[in-house]
PDB file of N, CA and C in Angstrom:
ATOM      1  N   UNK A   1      58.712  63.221  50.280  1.00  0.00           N
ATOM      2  CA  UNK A   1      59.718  62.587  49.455  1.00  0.00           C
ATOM      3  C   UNK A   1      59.031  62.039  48.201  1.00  0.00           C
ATOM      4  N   UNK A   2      59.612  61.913  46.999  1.00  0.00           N
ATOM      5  CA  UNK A   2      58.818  61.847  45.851  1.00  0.00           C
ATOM      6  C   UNK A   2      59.184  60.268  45.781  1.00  0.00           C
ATOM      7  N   UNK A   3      58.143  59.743  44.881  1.00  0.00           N
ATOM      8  CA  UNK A   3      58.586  58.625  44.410  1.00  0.00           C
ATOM      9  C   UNK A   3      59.193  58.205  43.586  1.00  0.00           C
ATOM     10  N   UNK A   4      60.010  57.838  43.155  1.00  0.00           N
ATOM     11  CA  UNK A   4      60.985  57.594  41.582  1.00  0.00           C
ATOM     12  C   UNK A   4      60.167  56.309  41.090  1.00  0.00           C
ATOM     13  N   UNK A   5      59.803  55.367  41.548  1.00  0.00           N
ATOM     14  CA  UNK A   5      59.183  54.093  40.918  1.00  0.00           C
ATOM     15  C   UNK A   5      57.960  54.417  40.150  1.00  0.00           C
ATOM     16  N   UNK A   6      58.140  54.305  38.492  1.00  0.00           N
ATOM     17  CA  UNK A   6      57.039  54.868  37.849  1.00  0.00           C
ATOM     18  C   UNK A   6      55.517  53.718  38.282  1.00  0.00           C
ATOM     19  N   UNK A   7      55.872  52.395  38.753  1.00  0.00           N
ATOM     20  CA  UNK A   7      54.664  51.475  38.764  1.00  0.00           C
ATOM     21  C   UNK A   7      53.930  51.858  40.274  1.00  0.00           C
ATOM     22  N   UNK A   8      54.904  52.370  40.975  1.00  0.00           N
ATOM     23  CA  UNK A   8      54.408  52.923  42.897  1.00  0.00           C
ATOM     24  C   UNK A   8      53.955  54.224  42.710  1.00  0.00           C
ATOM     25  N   UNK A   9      54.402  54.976  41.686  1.00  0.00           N
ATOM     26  CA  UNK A   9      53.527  56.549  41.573  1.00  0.00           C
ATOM     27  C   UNK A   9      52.337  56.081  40.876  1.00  0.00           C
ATOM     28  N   UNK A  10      51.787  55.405  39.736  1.00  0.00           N
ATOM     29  CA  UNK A  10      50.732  55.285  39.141  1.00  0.00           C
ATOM     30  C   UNK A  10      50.206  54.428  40.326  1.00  0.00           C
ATOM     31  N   UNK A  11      50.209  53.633  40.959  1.00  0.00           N
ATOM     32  CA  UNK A  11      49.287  53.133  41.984  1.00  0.00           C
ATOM     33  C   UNK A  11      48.590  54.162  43.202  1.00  0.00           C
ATOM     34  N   UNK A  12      49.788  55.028  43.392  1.00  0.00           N
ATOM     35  CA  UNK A  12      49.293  55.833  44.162  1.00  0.00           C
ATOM     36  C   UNK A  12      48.884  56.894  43.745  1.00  0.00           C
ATOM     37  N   UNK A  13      48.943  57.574  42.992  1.00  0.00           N
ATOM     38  CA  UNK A  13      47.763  58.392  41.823  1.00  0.00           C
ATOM     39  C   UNK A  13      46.598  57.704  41.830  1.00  0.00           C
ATOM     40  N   UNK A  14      46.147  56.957  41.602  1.00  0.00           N
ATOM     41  CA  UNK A  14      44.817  56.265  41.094  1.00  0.00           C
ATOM     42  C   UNK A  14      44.334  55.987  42.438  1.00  0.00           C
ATOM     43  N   UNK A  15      45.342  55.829  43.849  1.00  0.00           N
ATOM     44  CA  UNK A  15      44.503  55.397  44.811  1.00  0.00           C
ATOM     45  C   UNK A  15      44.194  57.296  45.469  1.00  0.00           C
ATOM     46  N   UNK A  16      45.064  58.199  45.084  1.00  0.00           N
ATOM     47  CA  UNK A  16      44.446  59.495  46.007  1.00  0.00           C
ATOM     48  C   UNK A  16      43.673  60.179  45.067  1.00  0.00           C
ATOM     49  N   UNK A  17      43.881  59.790  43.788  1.00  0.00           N
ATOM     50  CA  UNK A  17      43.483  60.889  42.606  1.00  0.00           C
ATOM     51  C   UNK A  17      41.875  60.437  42.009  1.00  0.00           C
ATOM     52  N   UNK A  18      41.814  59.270  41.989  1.00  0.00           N
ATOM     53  CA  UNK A  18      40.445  58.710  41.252  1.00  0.00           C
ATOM     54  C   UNK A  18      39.709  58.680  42.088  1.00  0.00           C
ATOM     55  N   UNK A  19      38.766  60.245  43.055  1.00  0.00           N
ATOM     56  CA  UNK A  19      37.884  60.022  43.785  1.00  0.00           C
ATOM     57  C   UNK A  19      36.900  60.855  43.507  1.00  0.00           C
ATOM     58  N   UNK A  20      35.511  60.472  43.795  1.00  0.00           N
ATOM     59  CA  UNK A  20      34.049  61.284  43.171  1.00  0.00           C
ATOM     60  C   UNK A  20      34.128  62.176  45.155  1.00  0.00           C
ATOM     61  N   UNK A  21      34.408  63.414  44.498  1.00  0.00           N
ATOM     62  CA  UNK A  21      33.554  64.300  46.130  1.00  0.00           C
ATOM     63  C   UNK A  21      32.704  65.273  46.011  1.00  0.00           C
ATOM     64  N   UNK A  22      31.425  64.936  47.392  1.00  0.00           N
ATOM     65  CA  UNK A  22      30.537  65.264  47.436  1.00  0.00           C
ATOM     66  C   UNK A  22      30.648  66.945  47.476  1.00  0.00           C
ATOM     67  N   UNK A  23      29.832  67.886  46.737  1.00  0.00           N
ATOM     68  CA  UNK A  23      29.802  69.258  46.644  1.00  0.00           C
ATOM     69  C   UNK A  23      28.718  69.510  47.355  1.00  0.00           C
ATOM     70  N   UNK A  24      28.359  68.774  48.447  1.00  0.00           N
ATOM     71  CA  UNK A  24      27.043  68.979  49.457  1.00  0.00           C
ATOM     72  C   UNK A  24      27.980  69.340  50.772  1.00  0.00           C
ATOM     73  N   UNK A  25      28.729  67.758  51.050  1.00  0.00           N
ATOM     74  CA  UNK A  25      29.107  67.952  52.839  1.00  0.00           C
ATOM     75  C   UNK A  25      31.047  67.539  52.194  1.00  0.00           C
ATOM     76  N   UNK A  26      31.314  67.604  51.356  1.00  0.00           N
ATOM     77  CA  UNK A  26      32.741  67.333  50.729  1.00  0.00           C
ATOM     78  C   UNK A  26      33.426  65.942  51.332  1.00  0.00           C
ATOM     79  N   UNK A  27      32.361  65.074  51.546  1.00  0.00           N
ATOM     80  CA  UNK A  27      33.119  63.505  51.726  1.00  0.00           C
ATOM     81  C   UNK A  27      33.645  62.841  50.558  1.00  0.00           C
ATOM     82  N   UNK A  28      34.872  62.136  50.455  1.00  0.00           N
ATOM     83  CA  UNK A  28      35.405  61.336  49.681  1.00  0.00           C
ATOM     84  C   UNK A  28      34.493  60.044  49.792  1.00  0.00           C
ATOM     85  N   UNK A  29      34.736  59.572  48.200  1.00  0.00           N
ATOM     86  CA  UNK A  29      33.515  59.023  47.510  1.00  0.00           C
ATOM     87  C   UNK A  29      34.949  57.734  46.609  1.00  0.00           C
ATOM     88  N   UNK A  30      33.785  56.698  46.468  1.00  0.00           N
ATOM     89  CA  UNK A  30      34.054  55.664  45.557  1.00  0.00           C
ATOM     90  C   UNK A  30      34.247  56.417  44.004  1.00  0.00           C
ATOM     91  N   UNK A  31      35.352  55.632  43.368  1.00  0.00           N
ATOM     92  CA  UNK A  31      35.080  56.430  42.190  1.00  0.00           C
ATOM     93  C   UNK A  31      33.725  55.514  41.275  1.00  0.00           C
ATOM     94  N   UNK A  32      33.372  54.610  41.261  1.00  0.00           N
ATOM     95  CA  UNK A  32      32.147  54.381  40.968  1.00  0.00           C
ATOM     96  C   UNK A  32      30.744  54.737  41.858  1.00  0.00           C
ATOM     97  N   UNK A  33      30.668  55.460  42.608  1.00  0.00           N
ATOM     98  CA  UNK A  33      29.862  56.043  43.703  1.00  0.00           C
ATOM     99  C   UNK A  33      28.704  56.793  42.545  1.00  0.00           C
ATOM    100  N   UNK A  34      27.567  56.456  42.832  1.00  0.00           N
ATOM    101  CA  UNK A  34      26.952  57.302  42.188  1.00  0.00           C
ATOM    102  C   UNK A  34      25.937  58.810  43.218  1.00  0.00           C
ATOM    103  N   UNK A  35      25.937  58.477  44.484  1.00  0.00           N
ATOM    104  CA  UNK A  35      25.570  59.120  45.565  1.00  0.00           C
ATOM    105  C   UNK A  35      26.318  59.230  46.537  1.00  0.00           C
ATOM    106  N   UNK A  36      26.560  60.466  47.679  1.00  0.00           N
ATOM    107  CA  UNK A  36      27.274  60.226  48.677  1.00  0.00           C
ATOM    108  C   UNK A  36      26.998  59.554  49.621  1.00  0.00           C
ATOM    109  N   UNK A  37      28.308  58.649  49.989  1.00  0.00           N
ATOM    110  CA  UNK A  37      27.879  57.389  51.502  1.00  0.00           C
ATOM    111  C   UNK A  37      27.528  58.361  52.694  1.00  0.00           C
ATOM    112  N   UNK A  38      28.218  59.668  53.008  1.00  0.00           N
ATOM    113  CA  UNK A  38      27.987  60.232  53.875  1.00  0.00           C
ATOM    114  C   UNK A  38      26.642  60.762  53.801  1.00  0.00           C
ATOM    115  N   UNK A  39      26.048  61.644  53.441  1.00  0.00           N
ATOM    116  CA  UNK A  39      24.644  62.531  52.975  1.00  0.00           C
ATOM    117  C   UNK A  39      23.467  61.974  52.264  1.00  0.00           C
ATOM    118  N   UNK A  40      24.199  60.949  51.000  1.00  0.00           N
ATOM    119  CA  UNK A  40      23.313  60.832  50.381  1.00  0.00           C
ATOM    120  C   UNK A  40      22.722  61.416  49.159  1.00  0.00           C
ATOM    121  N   UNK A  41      23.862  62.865  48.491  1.00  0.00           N
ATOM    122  CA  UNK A  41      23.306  63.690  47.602  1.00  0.00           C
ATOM    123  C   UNK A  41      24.008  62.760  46.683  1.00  0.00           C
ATOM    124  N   UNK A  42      23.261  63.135  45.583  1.00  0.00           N
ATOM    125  CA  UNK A  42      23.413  62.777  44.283  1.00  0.00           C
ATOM    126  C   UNK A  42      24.908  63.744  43.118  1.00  0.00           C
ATOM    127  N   UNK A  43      25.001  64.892  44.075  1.00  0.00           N
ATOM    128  CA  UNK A  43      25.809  66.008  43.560  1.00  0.00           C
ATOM    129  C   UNK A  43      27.196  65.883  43.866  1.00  0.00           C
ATOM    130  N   UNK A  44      27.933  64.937  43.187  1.00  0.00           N
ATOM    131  CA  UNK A  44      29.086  64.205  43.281  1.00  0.00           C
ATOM    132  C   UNK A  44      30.575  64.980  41.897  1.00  0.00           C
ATOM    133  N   UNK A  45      31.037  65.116  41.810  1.00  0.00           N
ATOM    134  CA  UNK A  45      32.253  65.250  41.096  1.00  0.00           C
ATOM    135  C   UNK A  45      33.500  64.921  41.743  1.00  0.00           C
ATOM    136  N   UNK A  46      34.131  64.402  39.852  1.00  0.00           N
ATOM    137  CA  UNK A  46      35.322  64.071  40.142  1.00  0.00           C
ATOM    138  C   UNK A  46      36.449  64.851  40.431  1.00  0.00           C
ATOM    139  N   UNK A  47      37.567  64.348  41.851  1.00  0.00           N
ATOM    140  CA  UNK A  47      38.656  65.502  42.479  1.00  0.00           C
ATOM    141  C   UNK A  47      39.481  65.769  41.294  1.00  0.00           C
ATOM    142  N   UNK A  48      39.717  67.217  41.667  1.00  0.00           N
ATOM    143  CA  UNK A  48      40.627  67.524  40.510  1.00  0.00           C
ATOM    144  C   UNK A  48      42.032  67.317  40.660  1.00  0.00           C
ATOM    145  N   UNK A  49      42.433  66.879  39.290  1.00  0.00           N
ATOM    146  CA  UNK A  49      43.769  66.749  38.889  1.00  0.00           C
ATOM    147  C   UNK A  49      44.483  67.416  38.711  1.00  0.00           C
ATOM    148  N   UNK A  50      45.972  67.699  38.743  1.00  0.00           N
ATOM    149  CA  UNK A  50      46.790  69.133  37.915  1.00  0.00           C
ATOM    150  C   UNK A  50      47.878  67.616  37.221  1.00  0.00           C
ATOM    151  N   UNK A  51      47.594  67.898  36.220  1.00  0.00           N
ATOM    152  CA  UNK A  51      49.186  67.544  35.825  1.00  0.00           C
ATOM    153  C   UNK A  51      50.862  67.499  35.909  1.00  0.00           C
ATOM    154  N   UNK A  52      51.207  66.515  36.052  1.00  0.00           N
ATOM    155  CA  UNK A  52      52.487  66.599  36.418  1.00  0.00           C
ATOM    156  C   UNK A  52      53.635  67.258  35.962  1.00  0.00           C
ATOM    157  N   UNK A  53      54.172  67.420  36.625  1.00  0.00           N
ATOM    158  CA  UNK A  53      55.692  67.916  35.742  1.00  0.00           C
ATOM    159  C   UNK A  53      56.817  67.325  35.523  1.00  0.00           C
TER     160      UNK A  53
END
């Protein structure tokens, strides 16, 4: 079910969307994370986005 509340969709965007994952063992990461909590690699990127419609 979608959300209509524009202030409850931007909260919840930023809480599933703003995450660094590991391209070693693919654990979700702090978005200030500079290493993975799980592994430990340094080889982190940010999840991708698609734009809305």
């Amino acid at each position: 079910m979608p959300i209509a509340d524009p202030l409850k969709l931007q909260i919840a965007q930023k809480k599933l969307l703003m995450v660094k994952i590991c391209r070693k063992c693919g654990a979700r990461n702090a978005p200030t994370a500079e290493r993975c909590r799980k592994c430990r690699s340094y080889n982190l990127r940010w999840k991708k986005r698609s734009v809305q419609k």
